[in-house]
PDB file of N, CA and C in Angstrom:
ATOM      1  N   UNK A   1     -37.519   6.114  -9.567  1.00  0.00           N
ATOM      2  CA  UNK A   1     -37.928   4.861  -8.950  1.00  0.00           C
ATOM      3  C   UNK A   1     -36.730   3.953  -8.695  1.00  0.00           C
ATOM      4  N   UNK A   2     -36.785   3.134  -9.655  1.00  0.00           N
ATOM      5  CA  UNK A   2     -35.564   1.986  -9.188  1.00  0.00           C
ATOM      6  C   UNK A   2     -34.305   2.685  -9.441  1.00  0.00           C
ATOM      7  N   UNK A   3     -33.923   3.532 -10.125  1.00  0.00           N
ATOM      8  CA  UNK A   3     -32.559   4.195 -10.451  1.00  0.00           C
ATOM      9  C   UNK A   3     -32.435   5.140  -9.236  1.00  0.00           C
ATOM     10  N   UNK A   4     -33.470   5.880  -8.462  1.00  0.00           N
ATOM     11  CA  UNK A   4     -32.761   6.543  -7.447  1.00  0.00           C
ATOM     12  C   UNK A   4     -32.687   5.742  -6.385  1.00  0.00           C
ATOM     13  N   UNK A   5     -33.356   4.439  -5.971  1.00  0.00           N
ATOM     14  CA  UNK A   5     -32.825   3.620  -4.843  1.00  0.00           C
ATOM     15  C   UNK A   5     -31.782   2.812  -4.941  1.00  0.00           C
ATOM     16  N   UNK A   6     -31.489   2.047  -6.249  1.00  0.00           N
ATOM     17  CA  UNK A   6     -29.777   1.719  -6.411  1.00  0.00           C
ATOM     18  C   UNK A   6     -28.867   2.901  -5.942  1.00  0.00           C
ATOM     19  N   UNK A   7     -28.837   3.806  -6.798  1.00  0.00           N
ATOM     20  CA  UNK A   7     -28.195   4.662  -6.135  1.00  0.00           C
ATOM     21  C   UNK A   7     -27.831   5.277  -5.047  1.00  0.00           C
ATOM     22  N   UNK A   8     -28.907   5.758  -4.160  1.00  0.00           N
ATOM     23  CA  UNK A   8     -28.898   5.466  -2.694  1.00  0.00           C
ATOM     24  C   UNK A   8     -28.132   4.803  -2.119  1.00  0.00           C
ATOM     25  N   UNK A   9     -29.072   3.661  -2.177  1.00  0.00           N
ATOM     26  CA  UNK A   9     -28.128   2.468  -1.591  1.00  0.00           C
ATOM     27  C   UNK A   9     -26.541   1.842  -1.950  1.00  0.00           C
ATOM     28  N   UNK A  10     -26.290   2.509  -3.214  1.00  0.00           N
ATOM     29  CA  UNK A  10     -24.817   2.327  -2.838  1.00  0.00           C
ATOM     30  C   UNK A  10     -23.797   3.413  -2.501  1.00  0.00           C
ATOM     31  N   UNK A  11     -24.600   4.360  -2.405  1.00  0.00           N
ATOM     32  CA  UNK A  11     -24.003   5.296  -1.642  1.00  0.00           C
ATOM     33  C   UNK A  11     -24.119   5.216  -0.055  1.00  0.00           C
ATOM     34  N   UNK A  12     -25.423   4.822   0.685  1.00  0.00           N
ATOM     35  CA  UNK A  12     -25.053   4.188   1.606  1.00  0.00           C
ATOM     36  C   UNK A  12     -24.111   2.991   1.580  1.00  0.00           C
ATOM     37  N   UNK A  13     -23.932   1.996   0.831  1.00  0.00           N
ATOM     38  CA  UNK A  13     -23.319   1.363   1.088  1.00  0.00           C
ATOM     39  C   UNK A  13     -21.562   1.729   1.312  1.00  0.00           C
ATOM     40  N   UNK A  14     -21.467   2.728   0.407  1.00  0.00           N
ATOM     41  CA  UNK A  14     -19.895   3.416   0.422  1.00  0.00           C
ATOM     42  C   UNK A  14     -19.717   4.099   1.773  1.00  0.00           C
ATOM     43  N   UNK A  15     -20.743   4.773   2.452  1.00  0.00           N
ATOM     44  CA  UNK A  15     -20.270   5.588   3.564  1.00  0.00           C
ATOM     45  C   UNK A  15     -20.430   4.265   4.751  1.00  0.00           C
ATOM     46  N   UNK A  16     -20.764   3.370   4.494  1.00  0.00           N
ATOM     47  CA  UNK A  16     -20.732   2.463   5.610  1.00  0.00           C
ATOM     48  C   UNK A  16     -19.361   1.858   5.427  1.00  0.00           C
ATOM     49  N   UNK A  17     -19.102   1.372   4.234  1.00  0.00           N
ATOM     50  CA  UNK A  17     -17.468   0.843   4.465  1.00  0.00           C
ATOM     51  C   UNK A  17     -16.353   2.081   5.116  1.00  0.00           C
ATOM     52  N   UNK A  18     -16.626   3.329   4.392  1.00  0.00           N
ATOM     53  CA  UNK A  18     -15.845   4.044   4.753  1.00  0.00           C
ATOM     54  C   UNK A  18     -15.882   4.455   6.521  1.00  0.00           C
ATOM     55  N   UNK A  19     -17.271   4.150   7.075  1.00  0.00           N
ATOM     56  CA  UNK A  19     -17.496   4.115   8.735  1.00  0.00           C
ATOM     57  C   UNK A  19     -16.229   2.887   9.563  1.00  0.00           C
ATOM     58  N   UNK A  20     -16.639   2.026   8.667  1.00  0.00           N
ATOM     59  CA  UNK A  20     -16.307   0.320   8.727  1.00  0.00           C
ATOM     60  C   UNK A  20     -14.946   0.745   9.071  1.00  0.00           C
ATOM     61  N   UNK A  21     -14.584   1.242   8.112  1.00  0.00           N
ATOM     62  CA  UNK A  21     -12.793   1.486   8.043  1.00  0.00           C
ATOM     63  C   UNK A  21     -11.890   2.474   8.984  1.00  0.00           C
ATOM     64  N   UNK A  22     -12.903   3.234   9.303  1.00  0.00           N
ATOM     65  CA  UNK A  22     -12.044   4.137   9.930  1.00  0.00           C
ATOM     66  C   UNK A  22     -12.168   3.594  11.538  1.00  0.00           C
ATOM     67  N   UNK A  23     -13.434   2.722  11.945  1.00  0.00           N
ATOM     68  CA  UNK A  23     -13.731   2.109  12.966  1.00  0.00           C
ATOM     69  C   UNK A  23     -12.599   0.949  13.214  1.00  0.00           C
ATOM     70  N   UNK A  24     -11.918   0.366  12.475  1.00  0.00           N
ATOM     71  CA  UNK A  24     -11.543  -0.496  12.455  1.00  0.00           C
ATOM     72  C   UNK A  24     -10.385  -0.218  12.990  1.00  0.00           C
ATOM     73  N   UNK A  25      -9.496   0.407  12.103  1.00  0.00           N
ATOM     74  CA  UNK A  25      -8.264   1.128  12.464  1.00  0.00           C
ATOM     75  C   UNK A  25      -8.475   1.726  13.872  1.00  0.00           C
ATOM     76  N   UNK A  26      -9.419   2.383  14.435  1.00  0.00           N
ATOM     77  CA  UNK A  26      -9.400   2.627  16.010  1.00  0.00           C
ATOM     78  C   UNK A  26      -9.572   1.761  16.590  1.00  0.00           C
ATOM     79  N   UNK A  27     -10.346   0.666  16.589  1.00  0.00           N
ATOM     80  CA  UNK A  27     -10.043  -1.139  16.970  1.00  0.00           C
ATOM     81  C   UNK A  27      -8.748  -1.083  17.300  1.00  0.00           C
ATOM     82  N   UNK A  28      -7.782  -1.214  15.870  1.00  0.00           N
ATOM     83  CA  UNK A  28      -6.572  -1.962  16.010  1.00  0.00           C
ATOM     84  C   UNK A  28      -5.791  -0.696  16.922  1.00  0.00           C
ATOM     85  N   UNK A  29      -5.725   0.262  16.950  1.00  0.00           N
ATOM     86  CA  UNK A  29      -4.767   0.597  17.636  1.00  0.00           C
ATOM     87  C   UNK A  29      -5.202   0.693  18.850  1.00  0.00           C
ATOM     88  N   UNK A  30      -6.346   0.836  19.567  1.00  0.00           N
ATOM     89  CA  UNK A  30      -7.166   1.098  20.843  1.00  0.00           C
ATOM     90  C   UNK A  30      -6.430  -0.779  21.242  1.00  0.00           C
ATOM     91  N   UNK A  31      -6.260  -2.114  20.543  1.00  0.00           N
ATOM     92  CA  UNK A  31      -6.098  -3.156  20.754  1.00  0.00           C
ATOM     93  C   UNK A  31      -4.306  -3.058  20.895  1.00  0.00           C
ATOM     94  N   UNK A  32      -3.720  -2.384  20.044  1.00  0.00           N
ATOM     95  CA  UNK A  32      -2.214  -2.556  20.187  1.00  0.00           C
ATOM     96  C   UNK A  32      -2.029  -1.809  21.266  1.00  0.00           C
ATOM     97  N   UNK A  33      -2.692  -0.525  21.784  1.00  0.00           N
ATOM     98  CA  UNK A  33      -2.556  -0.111  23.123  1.00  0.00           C
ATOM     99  C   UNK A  33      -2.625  -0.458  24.421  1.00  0.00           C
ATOM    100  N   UNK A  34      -3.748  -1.628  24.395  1.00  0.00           N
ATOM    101  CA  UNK A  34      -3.715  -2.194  25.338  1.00  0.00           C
ATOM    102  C   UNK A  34      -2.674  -3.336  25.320  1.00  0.00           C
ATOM    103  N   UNK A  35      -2.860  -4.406  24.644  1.00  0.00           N
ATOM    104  CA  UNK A  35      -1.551  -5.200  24.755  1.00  0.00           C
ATOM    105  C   UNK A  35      -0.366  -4.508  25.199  1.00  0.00           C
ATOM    106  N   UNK A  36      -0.062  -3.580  24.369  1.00  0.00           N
ATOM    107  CA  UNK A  36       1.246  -2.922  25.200  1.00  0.00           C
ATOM    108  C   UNK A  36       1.036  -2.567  26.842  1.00  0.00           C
ATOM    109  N   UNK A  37      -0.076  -2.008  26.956  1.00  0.00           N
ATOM    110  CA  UNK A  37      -0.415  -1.615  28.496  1.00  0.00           C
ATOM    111  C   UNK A  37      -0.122  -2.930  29.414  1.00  0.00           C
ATOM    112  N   UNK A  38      -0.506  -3.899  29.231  1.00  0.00           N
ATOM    113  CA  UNK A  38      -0.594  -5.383  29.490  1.00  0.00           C
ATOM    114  C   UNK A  38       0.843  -6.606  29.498  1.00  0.00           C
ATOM    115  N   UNK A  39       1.363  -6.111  28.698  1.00  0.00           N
ATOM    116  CA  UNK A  39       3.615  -6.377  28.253  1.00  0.00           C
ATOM    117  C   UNK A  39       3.942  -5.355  29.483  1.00  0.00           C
ATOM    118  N   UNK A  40       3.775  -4.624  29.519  1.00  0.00           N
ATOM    119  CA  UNK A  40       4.742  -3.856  29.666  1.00  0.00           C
ATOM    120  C   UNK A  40       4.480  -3.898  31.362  1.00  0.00           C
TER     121      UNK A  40
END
């Protein structure tokens, strides 16, 4: 009952940061790519 939905849920919660993060980092460089496209 309540011990397998904590659990769950912070295991969803871990694969969402870990989504979060790797999304992010393609943000920033998809963003430093363009600026450069844009300088240059």
């Amino acid at each position: 009952g309540m011990h397998d939905s904590e659990s769950g849920a912070s295991t969803l919660k871990s694969l969402g940061f870990a989504q979060w993060e790797s999304q992010s980092q393609e943000d920033t460089e998809f963003m430093i790519d363009l600026m450069d496209t844009l300088i240059t």
